[in-house]
C-alpha atoms as a PDB file:
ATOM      1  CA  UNK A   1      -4.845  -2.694  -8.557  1.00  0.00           C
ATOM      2  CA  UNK A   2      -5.193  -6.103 -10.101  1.00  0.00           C
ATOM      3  CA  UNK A   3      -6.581  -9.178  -8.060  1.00  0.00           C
ATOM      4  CA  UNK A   4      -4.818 -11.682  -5.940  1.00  0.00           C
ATOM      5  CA  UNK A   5      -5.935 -15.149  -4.756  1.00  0.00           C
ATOM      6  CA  UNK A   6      -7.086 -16.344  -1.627  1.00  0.00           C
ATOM      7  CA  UNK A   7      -4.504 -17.842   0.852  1.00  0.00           C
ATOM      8  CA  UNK A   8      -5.685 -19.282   3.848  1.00  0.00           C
ATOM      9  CA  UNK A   9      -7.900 -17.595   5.856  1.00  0.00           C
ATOM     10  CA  UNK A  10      -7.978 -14.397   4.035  1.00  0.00           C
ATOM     11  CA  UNK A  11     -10.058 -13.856   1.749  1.00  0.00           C
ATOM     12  CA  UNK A  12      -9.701 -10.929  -1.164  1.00  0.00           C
ATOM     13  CA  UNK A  13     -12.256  -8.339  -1.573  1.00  0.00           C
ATOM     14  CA  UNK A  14     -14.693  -6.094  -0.865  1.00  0.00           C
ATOM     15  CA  UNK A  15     -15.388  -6.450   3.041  1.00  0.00           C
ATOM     16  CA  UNK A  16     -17.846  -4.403   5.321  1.00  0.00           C
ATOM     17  CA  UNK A  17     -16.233  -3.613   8.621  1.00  0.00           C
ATOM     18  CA  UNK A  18     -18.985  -1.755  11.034  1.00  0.00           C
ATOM     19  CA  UNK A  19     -21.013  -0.821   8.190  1.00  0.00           C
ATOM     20  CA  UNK A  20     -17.977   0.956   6.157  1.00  0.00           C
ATOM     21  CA  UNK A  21     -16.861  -0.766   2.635  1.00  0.00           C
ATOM     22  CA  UNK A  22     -13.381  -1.894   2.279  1.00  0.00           C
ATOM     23  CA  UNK A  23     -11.027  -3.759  -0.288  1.00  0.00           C
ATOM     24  CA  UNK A  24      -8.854  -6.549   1.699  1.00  0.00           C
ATOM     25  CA  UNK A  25      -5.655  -7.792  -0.130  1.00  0.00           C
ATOM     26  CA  UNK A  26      -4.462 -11.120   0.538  1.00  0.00           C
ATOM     27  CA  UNK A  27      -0.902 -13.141  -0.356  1.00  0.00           C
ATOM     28  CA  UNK A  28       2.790 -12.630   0.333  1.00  0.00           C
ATOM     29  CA  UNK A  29       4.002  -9.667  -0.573  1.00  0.00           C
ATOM     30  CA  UNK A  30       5.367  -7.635   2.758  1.00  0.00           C
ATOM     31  CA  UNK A  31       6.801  -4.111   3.247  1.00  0.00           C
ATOM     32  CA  UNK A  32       8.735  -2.077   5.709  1.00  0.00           C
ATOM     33  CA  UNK A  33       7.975   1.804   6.043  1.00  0.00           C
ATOM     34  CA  UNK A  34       9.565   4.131   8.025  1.00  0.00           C
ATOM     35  CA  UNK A  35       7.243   7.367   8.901  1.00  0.00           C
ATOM     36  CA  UNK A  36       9.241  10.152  10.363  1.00  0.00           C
ATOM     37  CA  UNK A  37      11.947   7.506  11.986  1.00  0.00           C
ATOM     38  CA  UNK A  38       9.338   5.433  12.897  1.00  0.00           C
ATOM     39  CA  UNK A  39       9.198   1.426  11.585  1.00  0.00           C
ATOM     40  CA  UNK A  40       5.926  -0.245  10.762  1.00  0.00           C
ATOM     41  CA  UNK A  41       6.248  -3.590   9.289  1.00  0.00           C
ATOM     42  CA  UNK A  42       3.216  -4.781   7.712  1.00  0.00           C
ATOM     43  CA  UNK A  43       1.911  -7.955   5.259  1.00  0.00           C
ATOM     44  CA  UNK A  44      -0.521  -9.615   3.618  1.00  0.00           C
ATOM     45  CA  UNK A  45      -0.811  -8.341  -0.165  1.00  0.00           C
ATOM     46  CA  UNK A  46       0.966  -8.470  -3.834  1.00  0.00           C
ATOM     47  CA  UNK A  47       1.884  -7.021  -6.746  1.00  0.00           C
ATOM     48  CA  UNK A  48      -0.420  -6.174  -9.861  1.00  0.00           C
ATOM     49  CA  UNK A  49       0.384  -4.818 -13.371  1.00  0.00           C
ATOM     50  CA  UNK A  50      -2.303  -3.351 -15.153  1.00  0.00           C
ATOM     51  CA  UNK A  51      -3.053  -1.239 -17.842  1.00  0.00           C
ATOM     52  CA  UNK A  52       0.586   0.147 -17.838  1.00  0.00           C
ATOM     53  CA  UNK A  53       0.581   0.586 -14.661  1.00  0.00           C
ATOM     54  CA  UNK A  54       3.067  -1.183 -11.663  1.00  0.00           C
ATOM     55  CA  UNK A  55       2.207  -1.787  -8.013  1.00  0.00           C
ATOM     56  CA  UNK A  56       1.740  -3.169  -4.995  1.00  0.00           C
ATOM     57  CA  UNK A  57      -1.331  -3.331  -2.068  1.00  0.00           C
ATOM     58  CA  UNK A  58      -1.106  -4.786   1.282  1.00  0.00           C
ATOM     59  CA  UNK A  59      -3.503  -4.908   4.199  1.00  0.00           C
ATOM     60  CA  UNK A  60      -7.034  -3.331   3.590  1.00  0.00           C
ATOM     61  CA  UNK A  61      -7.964  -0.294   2.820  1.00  0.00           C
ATOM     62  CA  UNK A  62     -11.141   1.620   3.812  1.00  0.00           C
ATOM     63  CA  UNK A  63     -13.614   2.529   0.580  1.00  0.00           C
ATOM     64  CA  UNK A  64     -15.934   4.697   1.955  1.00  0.00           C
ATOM     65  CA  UNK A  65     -14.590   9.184   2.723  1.00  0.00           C
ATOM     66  CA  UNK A  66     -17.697   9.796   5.676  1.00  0.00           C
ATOM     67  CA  UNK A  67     -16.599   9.901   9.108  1.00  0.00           C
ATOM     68  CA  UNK A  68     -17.208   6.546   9.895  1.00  0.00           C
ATOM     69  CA  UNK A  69     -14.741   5.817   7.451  1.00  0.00           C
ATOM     70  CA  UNK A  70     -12.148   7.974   8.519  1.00  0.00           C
ATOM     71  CA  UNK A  71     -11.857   6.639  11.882  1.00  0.00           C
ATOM     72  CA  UNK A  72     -11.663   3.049  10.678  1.00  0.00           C
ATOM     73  CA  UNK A  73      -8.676   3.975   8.631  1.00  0.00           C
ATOM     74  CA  UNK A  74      -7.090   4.868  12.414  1.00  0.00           C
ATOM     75  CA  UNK A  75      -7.437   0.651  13.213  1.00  0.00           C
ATOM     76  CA  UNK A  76      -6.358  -0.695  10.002  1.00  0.00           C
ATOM     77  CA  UNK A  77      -2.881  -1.267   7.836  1.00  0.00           C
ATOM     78  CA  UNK A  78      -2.727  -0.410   4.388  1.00  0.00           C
ATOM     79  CA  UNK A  79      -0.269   0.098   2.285  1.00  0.00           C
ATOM     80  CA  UNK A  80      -0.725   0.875  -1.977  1.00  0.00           C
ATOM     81  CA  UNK A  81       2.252   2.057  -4.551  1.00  0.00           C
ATOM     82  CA  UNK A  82       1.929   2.400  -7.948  1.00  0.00           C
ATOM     83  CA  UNK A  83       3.465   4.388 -11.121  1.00  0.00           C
ATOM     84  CA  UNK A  84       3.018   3.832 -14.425  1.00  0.00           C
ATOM     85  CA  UNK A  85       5.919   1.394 -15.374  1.00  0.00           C
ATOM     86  CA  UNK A  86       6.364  -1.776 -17.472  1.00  0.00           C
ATOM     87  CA  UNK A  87       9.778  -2.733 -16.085  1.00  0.00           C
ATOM     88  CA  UNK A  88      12.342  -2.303 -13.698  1.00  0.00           C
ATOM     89  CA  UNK A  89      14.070   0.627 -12.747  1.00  0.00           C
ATOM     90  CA  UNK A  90      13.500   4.256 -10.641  1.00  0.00           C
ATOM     91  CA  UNK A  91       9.858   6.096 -11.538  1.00  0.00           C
ATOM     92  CA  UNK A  92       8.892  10.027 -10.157  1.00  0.00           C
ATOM     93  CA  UNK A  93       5.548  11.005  -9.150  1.00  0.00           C
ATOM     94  CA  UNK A  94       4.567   7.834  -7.604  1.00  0.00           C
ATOM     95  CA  UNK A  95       2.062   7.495  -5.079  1.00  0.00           C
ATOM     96  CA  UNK A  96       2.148   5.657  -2.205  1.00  0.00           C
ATOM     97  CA  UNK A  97      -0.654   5.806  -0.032  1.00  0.00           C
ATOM     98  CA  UNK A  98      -1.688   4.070   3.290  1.00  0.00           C
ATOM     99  CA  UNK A  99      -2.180   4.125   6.801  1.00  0.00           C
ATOM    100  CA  UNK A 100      -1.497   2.231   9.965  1.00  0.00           C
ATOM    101  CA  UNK A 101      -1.512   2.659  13.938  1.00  0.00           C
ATOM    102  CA  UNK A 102      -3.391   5.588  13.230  1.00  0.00           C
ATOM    103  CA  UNK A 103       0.024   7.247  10.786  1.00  0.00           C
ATOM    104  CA  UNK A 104      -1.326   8.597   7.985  1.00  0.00           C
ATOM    105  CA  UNK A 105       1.586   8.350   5.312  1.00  0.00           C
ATOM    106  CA  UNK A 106       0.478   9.044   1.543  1.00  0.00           C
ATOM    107  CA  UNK A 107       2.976  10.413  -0.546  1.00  0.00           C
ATOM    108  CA  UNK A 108       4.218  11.500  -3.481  1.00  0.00           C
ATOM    109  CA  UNK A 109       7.757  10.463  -4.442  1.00  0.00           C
ATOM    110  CA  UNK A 110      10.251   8.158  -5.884  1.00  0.00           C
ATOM    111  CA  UNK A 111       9.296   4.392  -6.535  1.00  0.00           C
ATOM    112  CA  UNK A 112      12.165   1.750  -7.600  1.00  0.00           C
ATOM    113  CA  UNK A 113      11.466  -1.550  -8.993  1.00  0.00           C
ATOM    114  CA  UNK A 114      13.202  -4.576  -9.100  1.00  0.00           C
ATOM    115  CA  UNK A 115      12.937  -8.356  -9.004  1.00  0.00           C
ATOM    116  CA  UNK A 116      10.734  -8.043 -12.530  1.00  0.00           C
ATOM    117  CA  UNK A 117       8.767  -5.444 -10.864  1.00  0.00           C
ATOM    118  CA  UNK A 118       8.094  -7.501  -7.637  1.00  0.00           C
ATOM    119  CA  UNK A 119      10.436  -5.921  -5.206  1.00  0.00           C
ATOM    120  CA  UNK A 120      11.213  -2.273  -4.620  1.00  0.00           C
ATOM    121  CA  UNK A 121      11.728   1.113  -2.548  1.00  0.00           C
ATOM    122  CA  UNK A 122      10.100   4.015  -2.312  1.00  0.00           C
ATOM    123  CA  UNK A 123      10.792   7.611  -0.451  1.00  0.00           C
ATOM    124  CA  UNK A 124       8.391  10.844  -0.317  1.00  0.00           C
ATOM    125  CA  UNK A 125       7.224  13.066   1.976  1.00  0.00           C
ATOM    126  CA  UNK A 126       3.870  12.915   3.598  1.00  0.00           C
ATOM    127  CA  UNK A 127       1.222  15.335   2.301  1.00  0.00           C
ATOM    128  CA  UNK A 128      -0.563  15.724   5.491  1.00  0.00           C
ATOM    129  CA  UNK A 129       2.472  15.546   8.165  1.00  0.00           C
ATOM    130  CA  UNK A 130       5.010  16.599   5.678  1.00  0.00           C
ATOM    131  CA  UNK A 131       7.098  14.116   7.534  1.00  0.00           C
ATOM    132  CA  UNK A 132       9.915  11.622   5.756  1.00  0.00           C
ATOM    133  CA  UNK A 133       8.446   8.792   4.524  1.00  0.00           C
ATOM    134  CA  UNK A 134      10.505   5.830   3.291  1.00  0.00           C
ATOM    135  CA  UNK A 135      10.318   2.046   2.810  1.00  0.00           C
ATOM    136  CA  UNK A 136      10.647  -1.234   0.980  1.00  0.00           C
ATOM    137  CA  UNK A 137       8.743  -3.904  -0.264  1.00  0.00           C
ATOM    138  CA  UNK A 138       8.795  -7.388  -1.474  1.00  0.00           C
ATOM    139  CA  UNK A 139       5.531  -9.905  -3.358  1.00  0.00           C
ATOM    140  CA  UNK A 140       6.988 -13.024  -3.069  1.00  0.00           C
END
């Protein structure tokens, strides 16, 4: 994804959290997913276009595949969704990937945008759970 400022007390970037590198996303953007009927809500990120591709990141997401790695995904919120797209409108094959209370949800799916590619919806089904995943999102 592409970079967002600094708001406040977060700052964006590359963070180590108990030794384990991770990229923290900071700004407005916000997003609702539901996870097999269940509703996380979850903030702190924004939008990006780059390179032909459309998107969105909130939260922080863990860098780093060992084990140590894998069990910090289990205490933090991520969310990331992108396609390639240069405008509004429904995309296939999107990927939305992310995490949070321990709810592994990455998908592959359906992402809409609209808003000038700053709001949207997505829906998919979980690779690992195979559970319904759906939600919405908004950068501003």
């Amino acid at each position: 994804g592409g970079t967002t400022p600094t708001t406040g007390a977060c700052t964006d970037g590359t963070v180590q959290v108990d030794g384990v590198t991770t990229r923290k996303f900071c700004g407005p953007a916000k997003a609702t997913v539901v996870v097999a009927g269940q509703t996380f809500n979850l903030s702190g990120g924004a939008c990006f276009t780059l390179s032909g591709l459309a998107g969105v990141n909130i939260g922080q997401t863990v860098l780093d595949t060992s084990d140590a790695g894998t069990a910090l995904k289990k205490k933090l919120t991520y969310l990331g969704a992108e396609v390639q797209a240069d405008k509004d409108g429904t995309y296939d094959h999107a990927i939305f990937s992310g995490y949070t209370n321990g709810v592994d949800f990455t998908s592959i799916g359906t992402l809409t945008f609209t808003n000038n590619l700053q709001a949207g919806a997505f829906t998919g089904t979980a690779i690992l759970s195979k559970a319904a995943v759906t939600g919405t999102f908004t950068c501003s």
